[in-house]
PDB file of N, CA and C in Angstrom:
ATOM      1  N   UNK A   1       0.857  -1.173   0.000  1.00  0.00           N
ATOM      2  CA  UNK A   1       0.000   0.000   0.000  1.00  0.00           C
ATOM      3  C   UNK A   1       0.902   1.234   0.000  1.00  0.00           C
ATOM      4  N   UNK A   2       0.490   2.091  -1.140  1.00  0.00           N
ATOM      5  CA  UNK A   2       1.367   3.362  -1.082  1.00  0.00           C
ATOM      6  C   UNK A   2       0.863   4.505   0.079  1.00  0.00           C
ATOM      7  N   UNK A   3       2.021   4.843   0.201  1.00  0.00           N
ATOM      8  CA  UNK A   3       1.734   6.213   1.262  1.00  0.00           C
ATOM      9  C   UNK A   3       0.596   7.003   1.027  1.00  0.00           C
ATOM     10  N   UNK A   4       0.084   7.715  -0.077  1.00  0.00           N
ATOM     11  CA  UNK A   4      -1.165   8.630  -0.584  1.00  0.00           C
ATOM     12  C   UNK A   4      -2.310   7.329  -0.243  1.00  0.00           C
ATOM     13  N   UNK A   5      -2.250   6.151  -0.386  1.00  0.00           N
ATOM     14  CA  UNK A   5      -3.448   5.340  -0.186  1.00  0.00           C
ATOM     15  C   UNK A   5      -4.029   4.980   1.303  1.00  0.00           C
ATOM     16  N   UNK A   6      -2.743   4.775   2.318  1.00  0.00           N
ATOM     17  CA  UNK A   6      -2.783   4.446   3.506  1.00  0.00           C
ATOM     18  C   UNK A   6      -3.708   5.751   4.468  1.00  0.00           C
ATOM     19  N   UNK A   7      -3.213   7.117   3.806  1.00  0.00           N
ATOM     20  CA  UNK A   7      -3.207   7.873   4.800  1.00  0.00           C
ATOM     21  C   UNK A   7      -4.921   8.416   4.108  1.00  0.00           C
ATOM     22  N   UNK A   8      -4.824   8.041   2.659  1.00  0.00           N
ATOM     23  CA  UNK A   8      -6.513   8.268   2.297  1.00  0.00           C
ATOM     24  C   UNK A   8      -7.750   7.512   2.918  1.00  0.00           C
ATOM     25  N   UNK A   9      -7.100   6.159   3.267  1.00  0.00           N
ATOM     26  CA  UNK A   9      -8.440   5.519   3.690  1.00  0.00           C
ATOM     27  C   UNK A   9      -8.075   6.098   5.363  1.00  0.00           C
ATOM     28  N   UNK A  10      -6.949   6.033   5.976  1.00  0.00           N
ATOM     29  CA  UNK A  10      -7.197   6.682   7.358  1.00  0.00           C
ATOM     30  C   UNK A  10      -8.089   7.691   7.264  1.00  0.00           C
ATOM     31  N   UNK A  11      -7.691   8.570   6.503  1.00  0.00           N
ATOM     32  CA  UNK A  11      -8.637  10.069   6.857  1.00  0.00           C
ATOM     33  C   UNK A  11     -10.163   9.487   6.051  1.00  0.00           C
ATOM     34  N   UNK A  12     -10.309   8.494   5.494  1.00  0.00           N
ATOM     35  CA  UNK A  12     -11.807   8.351   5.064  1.00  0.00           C
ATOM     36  C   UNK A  12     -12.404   7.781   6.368  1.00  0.00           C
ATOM     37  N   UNK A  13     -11.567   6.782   7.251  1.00  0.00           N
ATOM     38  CA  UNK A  13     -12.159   6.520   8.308  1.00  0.00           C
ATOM     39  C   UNK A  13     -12.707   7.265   9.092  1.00  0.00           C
ATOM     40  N   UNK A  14     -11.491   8.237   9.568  1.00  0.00           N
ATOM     41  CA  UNK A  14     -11.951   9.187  10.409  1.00  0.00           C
ATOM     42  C   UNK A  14     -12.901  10.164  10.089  1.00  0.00           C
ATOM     43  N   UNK A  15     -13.149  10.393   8.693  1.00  0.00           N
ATOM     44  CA  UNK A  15     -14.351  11.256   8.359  1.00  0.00           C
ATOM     45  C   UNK A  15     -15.476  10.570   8.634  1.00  0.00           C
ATOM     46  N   UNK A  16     -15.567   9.068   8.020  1.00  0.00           N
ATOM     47  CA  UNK A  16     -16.536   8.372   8.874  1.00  0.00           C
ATOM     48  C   UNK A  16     -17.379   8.015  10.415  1.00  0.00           C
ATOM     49  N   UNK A  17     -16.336   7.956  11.234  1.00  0.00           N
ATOM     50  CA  UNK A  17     -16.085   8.278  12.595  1.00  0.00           C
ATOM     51  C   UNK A  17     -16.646   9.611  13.179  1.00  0.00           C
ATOM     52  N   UNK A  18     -16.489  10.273  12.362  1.00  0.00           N
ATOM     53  CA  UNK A  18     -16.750  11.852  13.074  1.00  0.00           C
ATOM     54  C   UNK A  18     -18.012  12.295  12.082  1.00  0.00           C
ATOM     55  N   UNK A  19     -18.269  11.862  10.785  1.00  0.00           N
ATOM     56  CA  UNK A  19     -19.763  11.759  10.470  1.00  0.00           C
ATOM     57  C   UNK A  19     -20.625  10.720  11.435  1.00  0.00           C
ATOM     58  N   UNK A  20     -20.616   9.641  11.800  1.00  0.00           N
ATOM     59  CA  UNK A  20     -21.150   8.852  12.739  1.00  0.00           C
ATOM     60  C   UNK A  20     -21.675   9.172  14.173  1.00  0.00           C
ATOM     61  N   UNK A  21     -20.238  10.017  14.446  1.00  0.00           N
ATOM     62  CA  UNK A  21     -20.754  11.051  15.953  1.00  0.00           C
ATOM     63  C   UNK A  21     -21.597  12.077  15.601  1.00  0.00           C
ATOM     64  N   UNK A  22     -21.530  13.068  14.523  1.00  0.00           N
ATOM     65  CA  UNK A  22     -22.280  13.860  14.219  1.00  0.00           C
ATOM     66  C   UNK A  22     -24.148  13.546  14.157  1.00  0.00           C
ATOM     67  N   UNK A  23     -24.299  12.384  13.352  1.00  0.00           N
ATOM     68  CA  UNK A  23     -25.349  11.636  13.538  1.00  0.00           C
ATOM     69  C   UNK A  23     -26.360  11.345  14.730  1.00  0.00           C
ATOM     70  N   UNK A  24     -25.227  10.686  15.739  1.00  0.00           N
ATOM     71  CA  UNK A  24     -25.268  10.867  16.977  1.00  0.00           C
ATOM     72  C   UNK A  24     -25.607  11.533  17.874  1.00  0.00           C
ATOM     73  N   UNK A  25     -25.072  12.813  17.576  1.00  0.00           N
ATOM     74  CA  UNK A  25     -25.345  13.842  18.296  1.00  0.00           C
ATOM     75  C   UNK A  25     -27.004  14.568  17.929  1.00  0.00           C
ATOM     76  N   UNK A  26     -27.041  14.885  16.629  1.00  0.00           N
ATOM     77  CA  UNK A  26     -27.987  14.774  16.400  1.00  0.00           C
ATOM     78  C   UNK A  26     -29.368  14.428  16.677  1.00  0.00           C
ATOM     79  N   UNK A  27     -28.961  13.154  16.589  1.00  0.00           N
ATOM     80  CA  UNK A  27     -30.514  12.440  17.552  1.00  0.00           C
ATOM     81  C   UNK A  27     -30.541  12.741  18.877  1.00  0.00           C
ATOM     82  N   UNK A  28     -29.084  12.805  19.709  1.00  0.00           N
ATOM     83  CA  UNK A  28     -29.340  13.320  20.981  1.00  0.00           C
ATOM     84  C   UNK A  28     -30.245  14.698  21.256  1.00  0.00           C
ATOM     85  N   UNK A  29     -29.443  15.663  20.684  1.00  0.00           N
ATOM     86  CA  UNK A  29     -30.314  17.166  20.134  1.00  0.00           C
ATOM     87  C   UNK A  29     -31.270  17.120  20.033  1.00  0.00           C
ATOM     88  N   UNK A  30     -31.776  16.087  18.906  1.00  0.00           N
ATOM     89  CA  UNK A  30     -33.111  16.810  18.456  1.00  0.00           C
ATOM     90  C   UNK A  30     -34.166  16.246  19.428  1.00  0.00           C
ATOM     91  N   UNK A  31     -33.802  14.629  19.932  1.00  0.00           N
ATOM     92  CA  UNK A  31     -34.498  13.947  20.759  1.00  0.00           C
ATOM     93  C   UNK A  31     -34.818  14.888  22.009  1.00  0.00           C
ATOM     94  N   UNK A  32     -33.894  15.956  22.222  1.00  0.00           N
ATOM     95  CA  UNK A  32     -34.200  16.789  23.716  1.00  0.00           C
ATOM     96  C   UNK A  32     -33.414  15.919  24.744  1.00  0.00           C
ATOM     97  N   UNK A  33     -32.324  15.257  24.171  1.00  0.00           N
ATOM     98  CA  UNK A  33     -31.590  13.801  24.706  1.00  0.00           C
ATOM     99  C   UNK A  33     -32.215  12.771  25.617  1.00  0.00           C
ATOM    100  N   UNK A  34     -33.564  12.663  25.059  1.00  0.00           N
ATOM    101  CA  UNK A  34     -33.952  11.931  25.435  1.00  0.00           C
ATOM    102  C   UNK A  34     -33.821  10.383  24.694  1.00  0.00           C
ATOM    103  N   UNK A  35     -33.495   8.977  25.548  1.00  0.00           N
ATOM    104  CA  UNK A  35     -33.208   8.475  25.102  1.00  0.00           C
ATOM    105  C   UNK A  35     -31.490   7.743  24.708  1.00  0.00           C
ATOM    106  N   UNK A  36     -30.950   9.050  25.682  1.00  0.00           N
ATOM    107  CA  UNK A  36     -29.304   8.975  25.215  1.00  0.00           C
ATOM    108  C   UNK A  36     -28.865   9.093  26.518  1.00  0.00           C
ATOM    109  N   UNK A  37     -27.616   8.420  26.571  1.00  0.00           N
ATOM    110  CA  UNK A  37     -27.181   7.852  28.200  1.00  0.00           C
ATOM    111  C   UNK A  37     -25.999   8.507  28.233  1.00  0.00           C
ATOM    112  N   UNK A  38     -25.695   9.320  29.360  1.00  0.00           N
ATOM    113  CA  UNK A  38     -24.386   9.152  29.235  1.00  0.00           C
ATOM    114  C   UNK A  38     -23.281   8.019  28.989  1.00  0.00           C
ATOM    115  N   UNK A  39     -23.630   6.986  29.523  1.00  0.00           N
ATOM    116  CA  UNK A  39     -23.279   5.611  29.038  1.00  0.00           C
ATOM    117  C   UNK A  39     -22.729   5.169  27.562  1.00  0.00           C
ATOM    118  N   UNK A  40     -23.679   5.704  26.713  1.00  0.00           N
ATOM    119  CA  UNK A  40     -23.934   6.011  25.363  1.00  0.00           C
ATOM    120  C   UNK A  40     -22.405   6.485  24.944  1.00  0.00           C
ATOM    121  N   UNK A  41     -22.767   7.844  25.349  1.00  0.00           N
ATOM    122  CA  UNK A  41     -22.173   8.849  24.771  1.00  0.00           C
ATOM    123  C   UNK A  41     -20.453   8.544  25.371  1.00  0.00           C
ATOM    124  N   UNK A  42     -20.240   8.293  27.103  1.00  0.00           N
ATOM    125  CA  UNK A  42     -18.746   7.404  26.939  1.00  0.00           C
ATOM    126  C   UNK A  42     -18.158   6.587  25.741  1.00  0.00           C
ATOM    127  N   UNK A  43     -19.386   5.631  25.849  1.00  0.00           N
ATOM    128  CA  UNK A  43     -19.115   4.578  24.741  1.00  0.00           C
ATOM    129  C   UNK A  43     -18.620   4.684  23.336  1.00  0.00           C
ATOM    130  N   UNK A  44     -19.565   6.226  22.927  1.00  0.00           N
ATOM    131  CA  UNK A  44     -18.812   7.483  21.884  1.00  0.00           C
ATOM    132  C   UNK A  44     -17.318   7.463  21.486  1.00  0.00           C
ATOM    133  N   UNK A  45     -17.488   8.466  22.666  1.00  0.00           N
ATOM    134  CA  UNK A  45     -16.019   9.290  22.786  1.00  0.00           C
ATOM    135  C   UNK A  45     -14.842   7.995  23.072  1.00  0.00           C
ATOM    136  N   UNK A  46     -15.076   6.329  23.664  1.00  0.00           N
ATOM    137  CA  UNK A  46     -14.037   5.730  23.844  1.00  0.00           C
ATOM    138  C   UNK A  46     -14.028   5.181  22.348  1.00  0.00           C
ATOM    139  N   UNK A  47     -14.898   5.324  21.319  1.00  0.00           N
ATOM    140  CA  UNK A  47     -14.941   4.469  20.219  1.00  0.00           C
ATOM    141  C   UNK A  47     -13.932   5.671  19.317  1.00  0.00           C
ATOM    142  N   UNK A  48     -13.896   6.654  19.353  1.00  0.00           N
ATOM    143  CA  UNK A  48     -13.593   7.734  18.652  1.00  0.00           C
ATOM    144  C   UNK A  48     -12.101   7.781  19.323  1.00  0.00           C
ATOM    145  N   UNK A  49     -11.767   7.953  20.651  1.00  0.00           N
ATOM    146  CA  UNK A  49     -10.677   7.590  20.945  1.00  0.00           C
ATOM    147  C   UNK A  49      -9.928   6.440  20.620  1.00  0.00           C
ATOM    148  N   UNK A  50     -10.370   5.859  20.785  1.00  0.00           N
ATOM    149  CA  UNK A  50      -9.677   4.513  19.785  1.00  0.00           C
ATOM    150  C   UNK A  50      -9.149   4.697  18.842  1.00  0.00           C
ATOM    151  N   UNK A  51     -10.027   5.108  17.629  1.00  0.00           N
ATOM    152  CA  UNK A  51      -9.892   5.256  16.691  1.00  0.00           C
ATOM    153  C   UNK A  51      -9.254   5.791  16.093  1.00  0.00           C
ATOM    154  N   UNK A  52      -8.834   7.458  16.755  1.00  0.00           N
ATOM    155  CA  UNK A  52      -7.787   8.675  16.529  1.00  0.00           C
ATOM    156  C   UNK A  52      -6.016   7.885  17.072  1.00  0.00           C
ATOM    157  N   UNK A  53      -6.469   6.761  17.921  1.00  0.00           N
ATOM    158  CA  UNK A  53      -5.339   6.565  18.671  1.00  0.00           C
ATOM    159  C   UNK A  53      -4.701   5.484  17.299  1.00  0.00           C
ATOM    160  N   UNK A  54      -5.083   4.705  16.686  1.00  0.00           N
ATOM    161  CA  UNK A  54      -5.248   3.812  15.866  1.00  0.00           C
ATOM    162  C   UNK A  54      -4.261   4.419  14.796  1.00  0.00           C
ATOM    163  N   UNK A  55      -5.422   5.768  14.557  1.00  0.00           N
ATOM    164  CA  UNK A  55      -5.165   6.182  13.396  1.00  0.00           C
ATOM    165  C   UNK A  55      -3.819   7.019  13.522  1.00  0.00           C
ATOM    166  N   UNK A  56      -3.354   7.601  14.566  1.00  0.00           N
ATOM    167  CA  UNK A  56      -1.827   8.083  15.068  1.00  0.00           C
ATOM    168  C   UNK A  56      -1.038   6.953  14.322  1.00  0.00           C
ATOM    169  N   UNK A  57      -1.237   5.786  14.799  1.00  0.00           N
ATOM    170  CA  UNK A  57      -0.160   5.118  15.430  1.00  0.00           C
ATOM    171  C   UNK A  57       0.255   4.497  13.458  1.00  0.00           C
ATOM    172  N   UNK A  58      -0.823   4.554  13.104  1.00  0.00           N
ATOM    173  CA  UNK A  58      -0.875   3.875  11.195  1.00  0.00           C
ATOM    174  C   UNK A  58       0.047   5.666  11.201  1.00  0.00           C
ATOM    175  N   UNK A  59      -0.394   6.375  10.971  1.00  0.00           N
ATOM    176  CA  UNK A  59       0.562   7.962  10.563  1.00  0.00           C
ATOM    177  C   UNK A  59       1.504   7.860  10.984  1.00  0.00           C
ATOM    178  N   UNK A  60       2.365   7.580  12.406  1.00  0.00           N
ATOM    179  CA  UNK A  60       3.368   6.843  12.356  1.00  0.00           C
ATOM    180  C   UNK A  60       4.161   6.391  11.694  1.00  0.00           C
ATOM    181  N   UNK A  61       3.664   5.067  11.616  1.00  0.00           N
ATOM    182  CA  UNK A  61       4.350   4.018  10.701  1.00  0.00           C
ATOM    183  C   UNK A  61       4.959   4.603   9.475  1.00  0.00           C
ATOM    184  N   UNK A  62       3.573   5.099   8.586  1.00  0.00           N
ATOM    185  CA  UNK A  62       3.679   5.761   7.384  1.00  0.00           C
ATOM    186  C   UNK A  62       4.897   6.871   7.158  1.00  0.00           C
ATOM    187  N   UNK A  63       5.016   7.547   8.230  1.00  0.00           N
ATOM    188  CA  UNK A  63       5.642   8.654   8.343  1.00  0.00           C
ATOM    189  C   UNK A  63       7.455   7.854   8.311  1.00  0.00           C
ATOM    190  N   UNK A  64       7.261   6.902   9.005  1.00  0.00           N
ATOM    191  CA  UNK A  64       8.471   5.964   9.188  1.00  0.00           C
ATOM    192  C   UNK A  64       9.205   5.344   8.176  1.00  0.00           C
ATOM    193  N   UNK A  65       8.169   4.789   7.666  1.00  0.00           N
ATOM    194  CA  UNK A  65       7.599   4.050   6.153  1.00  0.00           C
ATOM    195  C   UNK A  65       9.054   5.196   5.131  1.00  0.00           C
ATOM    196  N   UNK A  66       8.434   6.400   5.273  1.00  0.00           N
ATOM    197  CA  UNK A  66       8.334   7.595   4.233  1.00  0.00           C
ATOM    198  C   UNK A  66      10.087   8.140   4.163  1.00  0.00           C
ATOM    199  N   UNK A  67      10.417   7.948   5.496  1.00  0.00           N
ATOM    200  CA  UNK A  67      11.710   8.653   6.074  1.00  0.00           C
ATOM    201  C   UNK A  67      12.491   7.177   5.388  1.00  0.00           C
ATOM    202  N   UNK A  68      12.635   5.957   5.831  1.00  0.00           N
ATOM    203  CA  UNK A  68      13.115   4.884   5.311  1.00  0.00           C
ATOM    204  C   UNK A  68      13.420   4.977   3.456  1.00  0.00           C
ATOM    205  N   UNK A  69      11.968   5.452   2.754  1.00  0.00           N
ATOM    206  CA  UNK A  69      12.581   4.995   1.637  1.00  0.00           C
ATOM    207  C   UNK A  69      13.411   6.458   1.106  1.00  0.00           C
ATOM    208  N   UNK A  70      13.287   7.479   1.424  1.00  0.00           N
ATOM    209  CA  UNK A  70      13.969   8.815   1.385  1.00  0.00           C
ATOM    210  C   UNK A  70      15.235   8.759   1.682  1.00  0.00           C
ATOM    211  N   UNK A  71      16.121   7.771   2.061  1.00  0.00           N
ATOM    212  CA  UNK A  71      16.946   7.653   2.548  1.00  0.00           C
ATOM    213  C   UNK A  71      17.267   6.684   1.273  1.00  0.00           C
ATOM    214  N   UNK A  72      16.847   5.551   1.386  1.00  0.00           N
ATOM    215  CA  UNK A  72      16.913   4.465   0.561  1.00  0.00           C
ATOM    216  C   UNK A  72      17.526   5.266  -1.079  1.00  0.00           C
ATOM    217  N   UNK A  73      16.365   6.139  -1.339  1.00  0.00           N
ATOM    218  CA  UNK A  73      16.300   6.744  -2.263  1.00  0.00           C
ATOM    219  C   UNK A  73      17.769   7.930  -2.349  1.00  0.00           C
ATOM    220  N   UNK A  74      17.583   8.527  -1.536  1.00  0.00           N
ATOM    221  CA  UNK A  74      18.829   9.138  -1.287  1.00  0.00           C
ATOM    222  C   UNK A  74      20.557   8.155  -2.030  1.00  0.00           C
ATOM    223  N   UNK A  75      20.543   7.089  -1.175  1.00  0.00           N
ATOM    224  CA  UNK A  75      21.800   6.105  -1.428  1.00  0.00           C
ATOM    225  C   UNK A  75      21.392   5.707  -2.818  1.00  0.00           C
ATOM    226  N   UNK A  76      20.754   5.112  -3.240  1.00  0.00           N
ATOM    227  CA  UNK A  76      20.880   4.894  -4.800  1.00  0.00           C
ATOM    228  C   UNK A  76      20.924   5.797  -5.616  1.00  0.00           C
ATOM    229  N   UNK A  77      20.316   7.400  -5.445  1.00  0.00           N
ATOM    230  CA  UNK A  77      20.678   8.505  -6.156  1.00  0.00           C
ATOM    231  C   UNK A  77      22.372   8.320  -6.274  1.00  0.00           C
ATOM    232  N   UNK A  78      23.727   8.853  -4.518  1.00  0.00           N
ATOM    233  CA  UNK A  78      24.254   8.723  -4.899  1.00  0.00           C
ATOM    234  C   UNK A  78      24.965   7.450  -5.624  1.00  0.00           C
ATOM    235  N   UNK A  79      24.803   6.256  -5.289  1.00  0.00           N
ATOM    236  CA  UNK A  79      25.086   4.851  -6.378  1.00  0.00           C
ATOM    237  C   UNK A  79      25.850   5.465  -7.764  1.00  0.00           C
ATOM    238  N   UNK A  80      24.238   5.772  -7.911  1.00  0.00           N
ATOM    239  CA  UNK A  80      24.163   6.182  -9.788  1.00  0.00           C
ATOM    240  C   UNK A  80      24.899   7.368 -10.226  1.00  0.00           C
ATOM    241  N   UNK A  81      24.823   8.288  -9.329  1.00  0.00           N
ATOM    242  CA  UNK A  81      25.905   9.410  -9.487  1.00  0.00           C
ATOM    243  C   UNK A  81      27.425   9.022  -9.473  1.00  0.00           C
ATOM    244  N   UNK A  82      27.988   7.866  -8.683  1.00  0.00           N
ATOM    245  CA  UNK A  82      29.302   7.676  -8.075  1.00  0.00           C
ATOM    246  C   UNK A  82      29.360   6.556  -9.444  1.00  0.00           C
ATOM    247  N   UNK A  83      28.532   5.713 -10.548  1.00  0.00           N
ATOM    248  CA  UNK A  83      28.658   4.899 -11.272  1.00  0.00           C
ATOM    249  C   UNK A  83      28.736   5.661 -11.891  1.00  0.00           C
ATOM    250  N   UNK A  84      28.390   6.691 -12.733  1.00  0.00           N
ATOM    251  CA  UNK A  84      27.879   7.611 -13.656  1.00  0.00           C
ATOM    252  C   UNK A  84      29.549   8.169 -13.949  1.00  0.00           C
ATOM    253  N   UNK A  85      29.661   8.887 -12.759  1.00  0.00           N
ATOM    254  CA  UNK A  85      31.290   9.286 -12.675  1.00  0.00           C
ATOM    255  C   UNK A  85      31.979   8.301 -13.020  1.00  0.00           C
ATOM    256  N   UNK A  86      32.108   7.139 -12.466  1.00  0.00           N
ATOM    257  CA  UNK A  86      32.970   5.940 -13.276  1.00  0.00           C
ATOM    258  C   UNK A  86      32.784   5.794 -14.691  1.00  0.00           C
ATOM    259  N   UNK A  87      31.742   5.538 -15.250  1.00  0.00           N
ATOM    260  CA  UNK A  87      31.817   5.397 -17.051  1.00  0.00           C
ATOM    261  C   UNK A  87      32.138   6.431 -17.676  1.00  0.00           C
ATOM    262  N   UNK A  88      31.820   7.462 -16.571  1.00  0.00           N
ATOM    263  CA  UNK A  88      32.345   8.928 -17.897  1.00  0.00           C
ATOM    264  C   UNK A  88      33.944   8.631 -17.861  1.00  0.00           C
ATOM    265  N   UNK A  89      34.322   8.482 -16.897  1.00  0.00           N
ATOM    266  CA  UNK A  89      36.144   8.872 -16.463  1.00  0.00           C
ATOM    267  C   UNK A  89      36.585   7.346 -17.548  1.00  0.00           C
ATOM    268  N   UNK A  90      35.782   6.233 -17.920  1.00  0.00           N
ATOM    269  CA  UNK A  90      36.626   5.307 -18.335  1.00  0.00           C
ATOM    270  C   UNK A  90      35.883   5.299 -20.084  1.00  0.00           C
ATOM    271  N   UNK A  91      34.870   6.369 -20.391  1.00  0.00           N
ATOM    272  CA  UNK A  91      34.701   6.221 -21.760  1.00  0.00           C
ATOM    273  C   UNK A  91      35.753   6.796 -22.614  1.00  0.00           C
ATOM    274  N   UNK A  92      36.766   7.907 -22.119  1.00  0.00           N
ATOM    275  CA  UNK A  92      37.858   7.946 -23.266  1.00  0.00           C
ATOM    276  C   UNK A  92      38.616   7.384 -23.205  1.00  0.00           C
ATOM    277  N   UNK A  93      39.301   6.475 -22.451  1.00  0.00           N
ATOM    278  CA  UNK A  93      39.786   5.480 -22.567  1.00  0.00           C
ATOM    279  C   UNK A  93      39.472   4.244 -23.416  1.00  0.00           C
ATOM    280  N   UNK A  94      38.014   4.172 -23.458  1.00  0.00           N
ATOM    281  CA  UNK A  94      37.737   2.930 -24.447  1.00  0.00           C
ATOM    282  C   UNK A  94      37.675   3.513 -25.628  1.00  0.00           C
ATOM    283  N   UNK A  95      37.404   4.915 -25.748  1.00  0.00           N
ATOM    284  CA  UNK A  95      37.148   5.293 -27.450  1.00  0.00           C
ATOM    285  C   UNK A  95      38.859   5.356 -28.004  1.00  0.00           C
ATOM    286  N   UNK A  96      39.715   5.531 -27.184  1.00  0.00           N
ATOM    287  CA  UNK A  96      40.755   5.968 -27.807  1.00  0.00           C
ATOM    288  C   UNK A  96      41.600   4.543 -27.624  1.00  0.00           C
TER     289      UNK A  96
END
């Protein structure tokens, strides 16, 4: 999974998550909260906590993920630069 994909479905989750509470809330509101427990609404905020905590810990990774191949990427840039310099320095030698 590429980096732009990982961190798209995270944030689709969490838009989900926080459309879901919105919902939520909602019916609490309009109900006059009747019907809605605090119980409930813990149950909410620990599901949503979770979730943000979840979703840290994947941004993380990713972020980890990101620094790893930047580096990676880095060393084979120079590779190809430090090879590059070698064939130039030994092509007049072979033409001549």
């Amino acid at each position: 999974m590429t980096q732009p994909d990982a961190l798209q479905q995270a944030a689709t989750r969490l838009d989900a998550a926080v459309d879901a509470l919105e919902d939520f809330l909602g019916q609490v509101f309009a109900e006059g909260g009747e019907g809605a427990s605090v119980a409930s609404l813990l149950e909410q905020v620990r599901f949503l906590t979770d979730e943000r905590d979840r979703l840290l810990g994947e941004l993380d990774a990713e972020r980890a993920r990101v620094r790893r191949l930047q580096a990676a990427n880095d060393e084979v840039s120079d590779r190809l630069e430090s090879a590059m310099g070698t064939l130039k320095d030994m092509l007049p030698a072979m033409s001549g």
